[in-house]
C-alpha atoms as a PDB file:
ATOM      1  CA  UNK A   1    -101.532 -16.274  41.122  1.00  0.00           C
ATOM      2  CA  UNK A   2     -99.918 -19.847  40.813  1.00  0.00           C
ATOM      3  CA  UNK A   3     -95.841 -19.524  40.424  1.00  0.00           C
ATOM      4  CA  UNK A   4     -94.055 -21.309  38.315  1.00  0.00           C
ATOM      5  CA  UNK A   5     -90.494 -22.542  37.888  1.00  0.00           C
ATOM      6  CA  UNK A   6     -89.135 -23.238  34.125  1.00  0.00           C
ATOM      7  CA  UNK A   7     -88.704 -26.855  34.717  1.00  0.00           C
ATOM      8  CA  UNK A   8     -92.161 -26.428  35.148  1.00  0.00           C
ATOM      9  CA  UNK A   9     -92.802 -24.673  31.836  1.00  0.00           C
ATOM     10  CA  UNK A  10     -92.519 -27.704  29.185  1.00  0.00           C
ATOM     11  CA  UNK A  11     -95.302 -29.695  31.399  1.00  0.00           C
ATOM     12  CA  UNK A  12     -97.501 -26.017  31.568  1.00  0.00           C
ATOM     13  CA  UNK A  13     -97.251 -25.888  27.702  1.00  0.00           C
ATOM     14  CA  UNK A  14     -97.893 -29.645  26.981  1.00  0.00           C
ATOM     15  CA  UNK A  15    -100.880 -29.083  28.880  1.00  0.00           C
ATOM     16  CA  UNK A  16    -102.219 -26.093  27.239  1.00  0.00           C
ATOM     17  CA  UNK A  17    -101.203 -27.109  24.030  1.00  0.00           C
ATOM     18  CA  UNK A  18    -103.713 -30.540  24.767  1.00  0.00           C
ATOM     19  CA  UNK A  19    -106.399 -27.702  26.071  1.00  0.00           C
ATOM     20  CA  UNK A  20    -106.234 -25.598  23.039  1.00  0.00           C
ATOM     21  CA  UNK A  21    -106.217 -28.744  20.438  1.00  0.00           C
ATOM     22  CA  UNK A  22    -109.994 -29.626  22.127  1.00  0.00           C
ATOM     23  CA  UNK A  23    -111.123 -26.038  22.056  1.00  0.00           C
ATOM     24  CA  UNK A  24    -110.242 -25.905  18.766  1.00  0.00           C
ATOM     25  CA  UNK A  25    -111.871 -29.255  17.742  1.00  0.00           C
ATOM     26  CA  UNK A  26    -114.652 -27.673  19.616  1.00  0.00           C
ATOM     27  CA  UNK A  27    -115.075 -24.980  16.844  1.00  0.00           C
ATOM     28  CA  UNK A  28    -113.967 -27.272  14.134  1.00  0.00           C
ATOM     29  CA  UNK A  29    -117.345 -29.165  15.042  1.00  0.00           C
ATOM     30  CA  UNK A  30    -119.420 -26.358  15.630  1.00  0.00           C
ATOM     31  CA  UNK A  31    -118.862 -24.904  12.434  1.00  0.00           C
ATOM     32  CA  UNK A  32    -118.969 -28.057  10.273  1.00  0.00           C
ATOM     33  CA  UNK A  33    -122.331 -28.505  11.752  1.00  0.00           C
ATOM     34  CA  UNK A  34    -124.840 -26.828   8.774  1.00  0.00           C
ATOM     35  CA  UNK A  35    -128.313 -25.845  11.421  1.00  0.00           C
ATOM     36  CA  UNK A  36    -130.045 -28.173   9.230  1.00  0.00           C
ATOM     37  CA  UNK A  37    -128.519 -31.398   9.882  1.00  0.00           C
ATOM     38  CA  UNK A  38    -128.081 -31.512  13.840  1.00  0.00           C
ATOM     39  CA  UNK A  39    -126.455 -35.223  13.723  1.00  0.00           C
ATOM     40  CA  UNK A  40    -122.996 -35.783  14.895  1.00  0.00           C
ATOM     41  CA  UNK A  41    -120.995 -38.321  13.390  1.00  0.00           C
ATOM     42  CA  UNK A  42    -119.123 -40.980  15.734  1.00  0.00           C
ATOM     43  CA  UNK A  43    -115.690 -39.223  15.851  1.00  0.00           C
ATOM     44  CA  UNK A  44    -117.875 -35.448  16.288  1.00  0.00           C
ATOM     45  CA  UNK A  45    -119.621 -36.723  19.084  1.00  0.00           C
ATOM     46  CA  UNK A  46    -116.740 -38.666  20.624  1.00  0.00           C
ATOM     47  CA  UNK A  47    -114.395 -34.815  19.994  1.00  0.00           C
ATOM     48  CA  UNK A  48    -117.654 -33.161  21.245  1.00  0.00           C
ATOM     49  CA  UNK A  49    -117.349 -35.043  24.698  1.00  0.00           C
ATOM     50  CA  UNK A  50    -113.815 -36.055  25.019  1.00  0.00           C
ATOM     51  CA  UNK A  51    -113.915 -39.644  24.575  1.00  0.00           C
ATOM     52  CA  UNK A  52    -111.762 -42.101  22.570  1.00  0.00           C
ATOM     53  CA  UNK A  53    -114.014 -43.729  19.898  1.00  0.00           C
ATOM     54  CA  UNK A  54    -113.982 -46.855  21.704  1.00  0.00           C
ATOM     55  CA  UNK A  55    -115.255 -45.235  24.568  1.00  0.00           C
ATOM     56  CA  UNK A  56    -117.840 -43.578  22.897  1.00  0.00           C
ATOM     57  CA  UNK A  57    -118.864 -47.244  21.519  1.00  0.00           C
ATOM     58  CA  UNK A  58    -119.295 -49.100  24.979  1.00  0.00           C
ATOM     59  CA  UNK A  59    -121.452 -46.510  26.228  1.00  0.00           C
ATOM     60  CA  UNK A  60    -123.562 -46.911  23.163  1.00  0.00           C
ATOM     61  CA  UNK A  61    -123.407 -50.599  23.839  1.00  0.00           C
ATOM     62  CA  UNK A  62    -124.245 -50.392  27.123  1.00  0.00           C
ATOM     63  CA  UNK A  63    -127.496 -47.663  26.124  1.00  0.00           C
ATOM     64  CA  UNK A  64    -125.973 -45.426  28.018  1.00  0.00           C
ATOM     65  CA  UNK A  65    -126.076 -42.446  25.586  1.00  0.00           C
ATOM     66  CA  UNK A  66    -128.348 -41.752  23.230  1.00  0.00           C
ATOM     67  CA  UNK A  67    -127.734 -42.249  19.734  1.00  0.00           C
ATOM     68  CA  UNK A  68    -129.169 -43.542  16.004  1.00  0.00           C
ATOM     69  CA  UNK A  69    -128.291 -46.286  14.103  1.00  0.00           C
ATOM     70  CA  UNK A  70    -128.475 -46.403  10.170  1.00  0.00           C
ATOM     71  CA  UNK A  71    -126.769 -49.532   8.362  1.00  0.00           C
ATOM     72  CA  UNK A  72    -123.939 -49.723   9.549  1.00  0.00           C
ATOM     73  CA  UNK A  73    -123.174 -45.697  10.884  1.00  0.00           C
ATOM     74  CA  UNK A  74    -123.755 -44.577  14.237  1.00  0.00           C
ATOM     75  CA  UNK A  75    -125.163 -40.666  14.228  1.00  0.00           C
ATOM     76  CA  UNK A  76    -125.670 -38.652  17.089  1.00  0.00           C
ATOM     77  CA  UNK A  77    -127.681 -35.900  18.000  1.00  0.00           C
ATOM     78  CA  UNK A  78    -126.154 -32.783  19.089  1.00  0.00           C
ATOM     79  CA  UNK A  79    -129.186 -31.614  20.984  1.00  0.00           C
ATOM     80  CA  UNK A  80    -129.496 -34.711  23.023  1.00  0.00           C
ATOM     81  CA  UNK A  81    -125.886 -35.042  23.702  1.00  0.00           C
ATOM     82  CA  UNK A  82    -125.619 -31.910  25.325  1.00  0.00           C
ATOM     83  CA  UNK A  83    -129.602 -33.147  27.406  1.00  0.00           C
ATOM     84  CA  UNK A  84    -127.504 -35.917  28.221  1.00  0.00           C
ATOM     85  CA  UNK A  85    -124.773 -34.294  29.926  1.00  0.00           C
ATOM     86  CA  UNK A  86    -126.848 -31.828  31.727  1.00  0.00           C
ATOM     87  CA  UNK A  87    -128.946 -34.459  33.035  1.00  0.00           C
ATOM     88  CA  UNK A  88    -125.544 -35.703  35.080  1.00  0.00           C
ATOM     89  CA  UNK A  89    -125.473 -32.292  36.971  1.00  0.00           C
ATOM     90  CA  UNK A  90    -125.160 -32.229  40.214  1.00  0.00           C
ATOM     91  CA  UNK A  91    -127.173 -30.057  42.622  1.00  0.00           C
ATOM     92  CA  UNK A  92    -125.314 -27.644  45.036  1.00  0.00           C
ATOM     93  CA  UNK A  93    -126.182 -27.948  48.447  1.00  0.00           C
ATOM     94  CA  UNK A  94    -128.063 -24.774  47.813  1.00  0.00           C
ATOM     95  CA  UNK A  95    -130.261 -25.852  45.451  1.00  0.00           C
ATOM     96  CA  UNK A  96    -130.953 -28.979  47.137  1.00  0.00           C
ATOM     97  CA  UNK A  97    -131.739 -27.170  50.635  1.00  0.00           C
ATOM     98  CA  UNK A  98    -134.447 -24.876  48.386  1.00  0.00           C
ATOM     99  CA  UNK A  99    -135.558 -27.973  46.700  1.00  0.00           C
ATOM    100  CA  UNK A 100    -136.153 -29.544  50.114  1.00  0.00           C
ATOM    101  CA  UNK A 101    -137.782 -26.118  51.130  1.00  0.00           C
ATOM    102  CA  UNK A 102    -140.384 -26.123  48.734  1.00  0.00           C
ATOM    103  CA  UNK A 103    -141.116 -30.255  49.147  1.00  0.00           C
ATOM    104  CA  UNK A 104    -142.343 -29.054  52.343  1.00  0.00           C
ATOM    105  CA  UNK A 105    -143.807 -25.859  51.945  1.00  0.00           C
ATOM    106  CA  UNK A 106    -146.508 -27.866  49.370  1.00  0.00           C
ATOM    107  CA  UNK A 107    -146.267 -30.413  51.669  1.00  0.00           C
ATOM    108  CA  UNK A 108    -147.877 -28.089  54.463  1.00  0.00           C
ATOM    109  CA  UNK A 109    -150.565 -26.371  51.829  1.00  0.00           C
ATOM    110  CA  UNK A 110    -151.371 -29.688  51.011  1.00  0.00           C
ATOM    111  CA  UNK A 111    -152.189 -30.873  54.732  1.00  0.00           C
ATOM    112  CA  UNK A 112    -154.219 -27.938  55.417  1.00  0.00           C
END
């Protein structure tokens, strides 16, 4: 367990405070959502993944995340935001040896 002085305390609460306002813009977004409509708005998605707004914007810019485009309203889907940051997972060294293990294993059944 960490130990902390209390000079350190007002710096420990600032950052749980910050912590605890995304959690609970977390929820805020979850349970606005209604299971029919599974579009985000700009400012959901951009609380959904921690960006600023104009963050959020350059990456749509750039097509680097998906999203829909109506007039003049950006909408985001829910599902594919979360596809999106799953598919920027990285691989343990674990997986990536088993990975490598099975590459060759069909590798071998296939030479034979």
């Amino acid at each position: 367990m960490a130990k902390y002085t209390f000079e350190m305390l007002p710096l420990l609460l600032e950052k749980i405070e910050v912590r605890l306002e995304r959690i609970e813009s977390l929820i805020q977004t979850a349970r606005s959502k209604d299971l029919n409509d599974d579009y985000l708005s700009a400012k959901q998605a951009a609380d959904m993944l921690n960006f600023t707004l104009a963050t959020l914007y350059t990456k749509v810019c750039k097509g680097e995340i998906p999203s829909y485009k109506k007039g003049n309203r950006l909408y985001f889907s829910f599902v594919e935001l979360i596809e999106w940051i799953e598919k920027g997972k990285k691989c343990t060294v674990d997986q990536i040896e088993q990975k490598a293990y099975i590459i060759a294993r069909n590798l071998e059944k296939s030479r034979r």
